[in-house]
C-alpha atoms as a PDB file:
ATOM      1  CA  UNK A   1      10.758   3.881  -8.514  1.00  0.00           C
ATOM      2  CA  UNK A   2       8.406   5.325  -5.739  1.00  0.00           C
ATOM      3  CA  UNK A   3       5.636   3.126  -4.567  1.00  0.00           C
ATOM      4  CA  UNK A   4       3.328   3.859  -2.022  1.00  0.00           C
ATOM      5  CA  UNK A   5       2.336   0.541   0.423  1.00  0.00           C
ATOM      6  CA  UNK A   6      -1.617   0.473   1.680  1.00  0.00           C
ATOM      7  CA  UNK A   7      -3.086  -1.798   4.098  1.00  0.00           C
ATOM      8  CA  UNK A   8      -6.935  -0.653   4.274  1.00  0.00           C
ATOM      9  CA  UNK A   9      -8.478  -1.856   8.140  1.00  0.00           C
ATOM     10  CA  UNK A  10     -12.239  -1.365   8.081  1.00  0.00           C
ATOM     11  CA  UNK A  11     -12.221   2.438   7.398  1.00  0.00           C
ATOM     12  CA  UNK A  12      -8.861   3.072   7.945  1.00  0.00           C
ATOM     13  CA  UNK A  13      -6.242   3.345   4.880  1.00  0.00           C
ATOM     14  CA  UNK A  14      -2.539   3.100   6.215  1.00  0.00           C
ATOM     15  CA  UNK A  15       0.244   3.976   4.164  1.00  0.00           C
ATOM     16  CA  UNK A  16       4.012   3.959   3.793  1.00  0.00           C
ATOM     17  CA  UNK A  17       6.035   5.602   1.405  1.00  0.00           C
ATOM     18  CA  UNK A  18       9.088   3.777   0.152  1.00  0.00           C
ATOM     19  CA  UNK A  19      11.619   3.942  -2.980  1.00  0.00           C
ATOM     20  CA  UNK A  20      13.893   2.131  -4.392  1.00  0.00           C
ATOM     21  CA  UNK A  21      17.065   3.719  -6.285  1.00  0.00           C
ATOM     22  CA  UNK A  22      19.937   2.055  -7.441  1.00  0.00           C
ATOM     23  CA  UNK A  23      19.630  -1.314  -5.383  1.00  0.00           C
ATOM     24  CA  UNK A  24      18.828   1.337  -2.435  1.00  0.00           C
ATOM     25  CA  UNK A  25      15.658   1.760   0.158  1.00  0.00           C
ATOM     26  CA  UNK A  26      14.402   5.110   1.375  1.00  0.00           C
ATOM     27  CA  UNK A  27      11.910   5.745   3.462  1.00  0.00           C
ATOM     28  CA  UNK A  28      10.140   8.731   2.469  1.00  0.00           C
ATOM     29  CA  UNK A  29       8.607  10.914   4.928  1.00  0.00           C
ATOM     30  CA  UNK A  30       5.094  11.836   4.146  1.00  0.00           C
ATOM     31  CA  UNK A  31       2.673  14.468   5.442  1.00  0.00           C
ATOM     32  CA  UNK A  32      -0.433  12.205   5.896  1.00  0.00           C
ATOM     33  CA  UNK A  33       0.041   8.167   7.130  1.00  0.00           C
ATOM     34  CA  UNK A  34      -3.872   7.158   7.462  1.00  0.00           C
ATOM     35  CA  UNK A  35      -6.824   8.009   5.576  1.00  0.00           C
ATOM     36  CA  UNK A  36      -9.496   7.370   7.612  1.00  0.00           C
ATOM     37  CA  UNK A  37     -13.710   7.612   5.706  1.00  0.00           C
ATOM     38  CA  UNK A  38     -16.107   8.240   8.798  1.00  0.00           C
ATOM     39  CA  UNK A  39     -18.667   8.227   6.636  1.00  0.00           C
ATOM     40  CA  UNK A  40     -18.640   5.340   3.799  1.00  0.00           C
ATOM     41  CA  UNK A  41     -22.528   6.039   2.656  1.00  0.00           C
ATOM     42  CA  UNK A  42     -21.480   9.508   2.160  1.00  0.00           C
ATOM     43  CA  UNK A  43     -20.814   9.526  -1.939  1.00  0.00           C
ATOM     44  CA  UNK A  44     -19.248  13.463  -1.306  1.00  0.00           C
ATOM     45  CA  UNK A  45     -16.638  11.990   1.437  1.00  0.00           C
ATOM     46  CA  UNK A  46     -15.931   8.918  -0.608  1.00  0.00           C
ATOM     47  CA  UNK A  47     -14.728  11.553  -3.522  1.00  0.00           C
ATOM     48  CA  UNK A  48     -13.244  13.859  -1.440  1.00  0.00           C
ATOM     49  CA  UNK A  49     -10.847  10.859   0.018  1.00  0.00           C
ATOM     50  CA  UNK A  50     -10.202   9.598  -3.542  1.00  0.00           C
ATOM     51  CA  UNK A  51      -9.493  13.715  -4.550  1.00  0.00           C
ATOM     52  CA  UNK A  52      -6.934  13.457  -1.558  1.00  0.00           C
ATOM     53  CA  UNK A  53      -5.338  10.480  -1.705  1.00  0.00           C
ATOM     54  CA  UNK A  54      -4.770  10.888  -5.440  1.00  0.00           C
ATOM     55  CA  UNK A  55      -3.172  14.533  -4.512  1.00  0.00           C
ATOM     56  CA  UNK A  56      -0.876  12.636  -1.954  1.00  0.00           C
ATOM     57  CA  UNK A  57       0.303  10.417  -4.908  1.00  0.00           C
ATOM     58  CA  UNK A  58       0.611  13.577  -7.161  1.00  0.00           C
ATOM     59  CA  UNK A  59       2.387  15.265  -4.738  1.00  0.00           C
ATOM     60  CA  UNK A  60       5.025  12.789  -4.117  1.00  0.00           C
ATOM     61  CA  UNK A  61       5.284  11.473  -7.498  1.00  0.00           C
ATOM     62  CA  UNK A  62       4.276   7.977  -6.866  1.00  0.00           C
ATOM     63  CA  UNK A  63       4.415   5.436  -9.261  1.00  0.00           C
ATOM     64  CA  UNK A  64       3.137   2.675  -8.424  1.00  0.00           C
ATOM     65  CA  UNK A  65       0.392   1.778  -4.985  1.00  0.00           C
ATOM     66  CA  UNK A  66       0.461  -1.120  -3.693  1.00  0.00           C
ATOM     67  CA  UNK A  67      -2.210  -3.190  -1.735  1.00  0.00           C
ATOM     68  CA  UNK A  68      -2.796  -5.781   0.710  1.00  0.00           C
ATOM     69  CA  UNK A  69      -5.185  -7.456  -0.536  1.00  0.00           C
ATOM     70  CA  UNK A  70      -7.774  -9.104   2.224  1.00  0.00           C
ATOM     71  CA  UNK A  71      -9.978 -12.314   1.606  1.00  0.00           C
ATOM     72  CA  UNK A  72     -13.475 -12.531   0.349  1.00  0.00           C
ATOM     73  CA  UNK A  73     -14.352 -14.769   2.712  1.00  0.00           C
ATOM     74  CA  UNK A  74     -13.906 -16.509   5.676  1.00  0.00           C
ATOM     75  CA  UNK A  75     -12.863 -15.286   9.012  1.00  0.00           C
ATOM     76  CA  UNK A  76     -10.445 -12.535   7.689  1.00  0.00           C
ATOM     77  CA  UNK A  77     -12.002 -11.000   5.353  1.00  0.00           C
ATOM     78  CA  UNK A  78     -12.692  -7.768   4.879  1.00  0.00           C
ATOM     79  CA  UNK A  79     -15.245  -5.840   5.249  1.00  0.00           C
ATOM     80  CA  UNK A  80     -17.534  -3.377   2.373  1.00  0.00           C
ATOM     81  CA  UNK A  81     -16.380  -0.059   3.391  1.00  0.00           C
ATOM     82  CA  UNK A  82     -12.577  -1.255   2.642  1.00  0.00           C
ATOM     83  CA  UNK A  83     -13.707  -2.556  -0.457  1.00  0.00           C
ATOM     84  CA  UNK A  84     -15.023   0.596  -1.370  1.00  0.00           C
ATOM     85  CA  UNK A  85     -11.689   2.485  -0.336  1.00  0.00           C
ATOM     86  CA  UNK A  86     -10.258  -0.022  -2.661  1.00  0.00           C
ATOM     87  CA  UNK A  87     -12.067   0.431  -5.274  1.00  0.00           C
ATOM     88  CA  UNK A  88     -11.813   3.850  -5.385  1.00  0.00           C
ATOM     89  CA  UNK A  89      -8.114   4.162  -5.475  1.00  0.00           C
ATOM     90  CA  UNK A  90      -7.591   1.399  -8.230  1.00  0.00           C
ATOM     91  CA  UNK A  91     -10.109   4.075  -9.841  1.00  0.00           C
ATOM     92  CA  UNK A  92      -7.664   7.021  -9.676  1.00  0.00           C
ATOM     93  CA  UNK A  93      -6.529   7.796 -12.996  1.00  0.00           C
ATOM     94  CA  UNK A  94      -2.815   7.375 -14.037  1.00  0.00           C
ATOM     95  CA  UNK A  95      -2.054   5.659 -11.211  1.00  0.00           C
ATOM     96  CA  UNK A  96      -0.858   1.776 -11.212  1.00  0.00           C
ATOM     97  CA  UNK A  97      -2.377  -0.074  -8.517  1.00  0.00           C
ATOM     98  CA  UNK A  98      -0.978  -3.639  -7.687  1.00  0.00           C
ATOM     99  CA  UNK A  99      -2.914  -6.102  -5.303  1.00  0.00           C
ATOM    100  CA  UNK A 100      -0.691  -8.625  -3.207  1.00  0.00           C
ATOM    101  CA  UNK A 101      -2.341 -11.373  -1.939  1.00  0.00           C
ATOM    102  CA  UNK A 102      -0.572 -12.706   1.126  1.00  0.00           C
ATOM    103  CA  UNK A 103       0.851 -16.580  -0.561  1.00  0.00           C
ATOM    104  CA  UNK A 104       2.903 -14.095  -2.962  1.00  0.00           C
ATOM    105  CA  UNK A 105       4.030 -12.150  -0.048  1.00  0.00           C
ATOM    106  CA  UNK A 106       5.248 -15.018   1.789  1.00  0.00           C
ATOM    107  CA  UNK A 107       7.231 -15.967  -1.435  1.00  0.00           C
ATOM    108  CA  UNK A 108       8.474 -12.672  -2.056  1.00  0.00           C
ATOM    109  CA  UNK A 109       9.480 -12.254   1.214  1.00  0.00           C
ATOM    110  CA  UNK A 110      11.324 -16.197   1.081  1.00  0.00           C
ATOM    111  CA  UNK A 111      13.053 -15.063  -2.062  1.00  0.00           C
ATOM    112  CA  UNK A 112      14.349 -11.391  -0.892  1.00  0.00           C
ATOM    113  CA  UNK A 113      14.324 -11.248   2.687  1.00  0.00           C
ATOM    114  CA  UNK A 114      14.111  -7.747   3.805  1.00  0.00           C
ATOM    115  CA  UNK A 115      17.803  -5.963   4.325  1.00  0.00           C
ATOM    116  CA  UNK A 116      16.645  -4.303   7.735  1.00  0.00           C
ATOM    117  CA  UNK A 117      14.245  -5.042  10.763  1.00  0.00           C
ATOM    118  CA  UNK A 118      11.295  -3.497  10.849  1.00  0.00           C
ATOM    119  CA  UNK A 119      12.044  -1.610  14.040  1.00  0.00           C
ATOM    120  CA  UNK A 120      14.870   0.174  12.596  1.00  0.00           C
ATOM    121  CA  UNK A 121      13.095   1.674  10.224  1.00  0.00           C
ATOM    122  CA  UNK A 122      11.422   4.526  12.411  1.00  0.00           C
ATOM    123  CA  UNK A 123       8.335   3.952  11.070  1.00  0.00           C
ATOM    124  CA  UNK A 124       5.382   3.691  13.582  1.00  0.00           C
ATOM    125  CA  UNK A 125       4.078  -0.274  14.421  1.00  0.00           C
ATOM    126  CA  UNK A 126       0.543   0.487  12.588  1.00  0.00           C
ATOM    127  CA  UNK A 127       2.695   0.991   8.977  1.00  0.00           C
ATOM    128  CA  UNK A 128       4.138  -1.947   8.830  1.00  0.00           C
ATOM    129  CA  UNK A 129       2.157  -4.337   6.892  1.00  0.00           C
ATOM    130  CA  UNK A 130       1.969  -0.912   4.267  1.00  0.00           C
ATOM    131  CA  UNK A 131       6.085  -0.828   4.409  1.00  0.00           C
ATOM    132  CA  UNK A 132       5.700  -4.696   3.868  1.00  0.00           C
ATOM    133  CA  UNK A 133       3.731  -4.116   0.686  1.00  0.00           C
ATOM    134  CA  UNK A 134       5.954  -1.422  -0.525  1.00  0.00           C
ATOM    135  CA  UNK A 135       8.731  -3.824  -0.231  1.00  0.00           C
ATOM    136  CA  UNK A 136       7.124  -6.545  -2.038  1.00  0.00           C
ATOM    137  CA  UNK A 137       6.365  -4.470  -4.916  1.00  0.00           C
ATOM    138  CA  UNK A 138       9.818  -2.926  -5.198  1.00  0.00           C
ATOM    139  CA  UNK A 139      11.106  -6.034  -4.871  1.00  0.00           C
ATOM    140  CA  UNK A 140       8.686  -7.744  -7.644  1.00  0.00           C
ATOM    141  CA  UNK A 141       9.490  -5.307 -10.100  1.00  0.00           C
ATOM    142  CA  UNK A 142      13.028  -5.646  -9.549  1.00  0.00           C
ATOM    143  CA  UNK A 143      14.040  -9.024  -9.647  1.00  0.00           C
ATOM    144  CA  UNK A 144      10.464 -10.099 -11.190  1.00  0.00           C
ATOM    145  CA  UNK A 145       8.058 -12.032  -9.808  1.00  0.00           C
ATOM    146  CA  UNK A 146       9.149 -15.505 -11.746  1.00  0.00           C
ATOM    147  CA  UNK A 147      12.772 -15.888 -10.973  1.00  0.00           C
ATOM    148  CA  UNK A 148      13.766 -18.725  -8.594  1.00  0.00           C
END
């Protein structure tokens, strides 16, 4: 299983690549961490980041993307240009896209507690919450989201 963790931040799409293989973790290195759309009106560079970021998940053979999700409202929530990056990778075509909101992280997280600190990872500060996502999924999938 190879899912890819995204946390968008206003323009910005972060990402960490993580699989899971016989109960083990690996961190997979990948050639492109951020997506970033300086442009969000532009319909030609909201296609070309959808073409790219779906070739990023071809290339690596993802499986499975999986996304913070941010509030609607209120004083975290985010704003239309990530909604738009959203929406255009749940759009990509055979790719599964999985929204976490952050009450079933915190769960998740409670149940399977992650095996290693964040700082040993190697990963840079900025992919965290992406890593954190990646984990969740993995994690979701294989113990299931139900069990107690």
């Amino acid at each position: 299983m190879r899912t890819c963790g995204v946390e968008i931040k206003g323009s910005e799409v972060l990402l960490c690549l993580l699989s899971k293989d016989n109960d083990v973790f690996d961190i997979r290195d990948v050639r492109q961490t951020r997506f970033v759309l300086s442009n969000a009106n532009d319909t030609e560079e909201v296609r070309k980041f959808q073409f790219d970021f779906a070739k990023l998940m071809h290339d690596y053979q993802v499986d499975t993307v999986a996304i913070k999700q941010r509030p609607h409202k209120g004083k975290f929530a985010g704003g239309a240009v990530g909604f738009k990056l959203e929406t255009a990778i749940q759009l990509i075509t055979d790719l599964e896209v999985n929204l976490l909101n952050s009450t079933e992280i915190k769960e998740q997280l409670k149940r399977n507690p992650m095996p290693i600190d964040f700082e040993e990872t190697g990963l840079k500060k900025f992919q965290e919450p992406a890593f954190i996502s990646a984990y969740i999924d993995l994690t979701i999938k294989t113990y299931h989201k139900d069990e107690e």
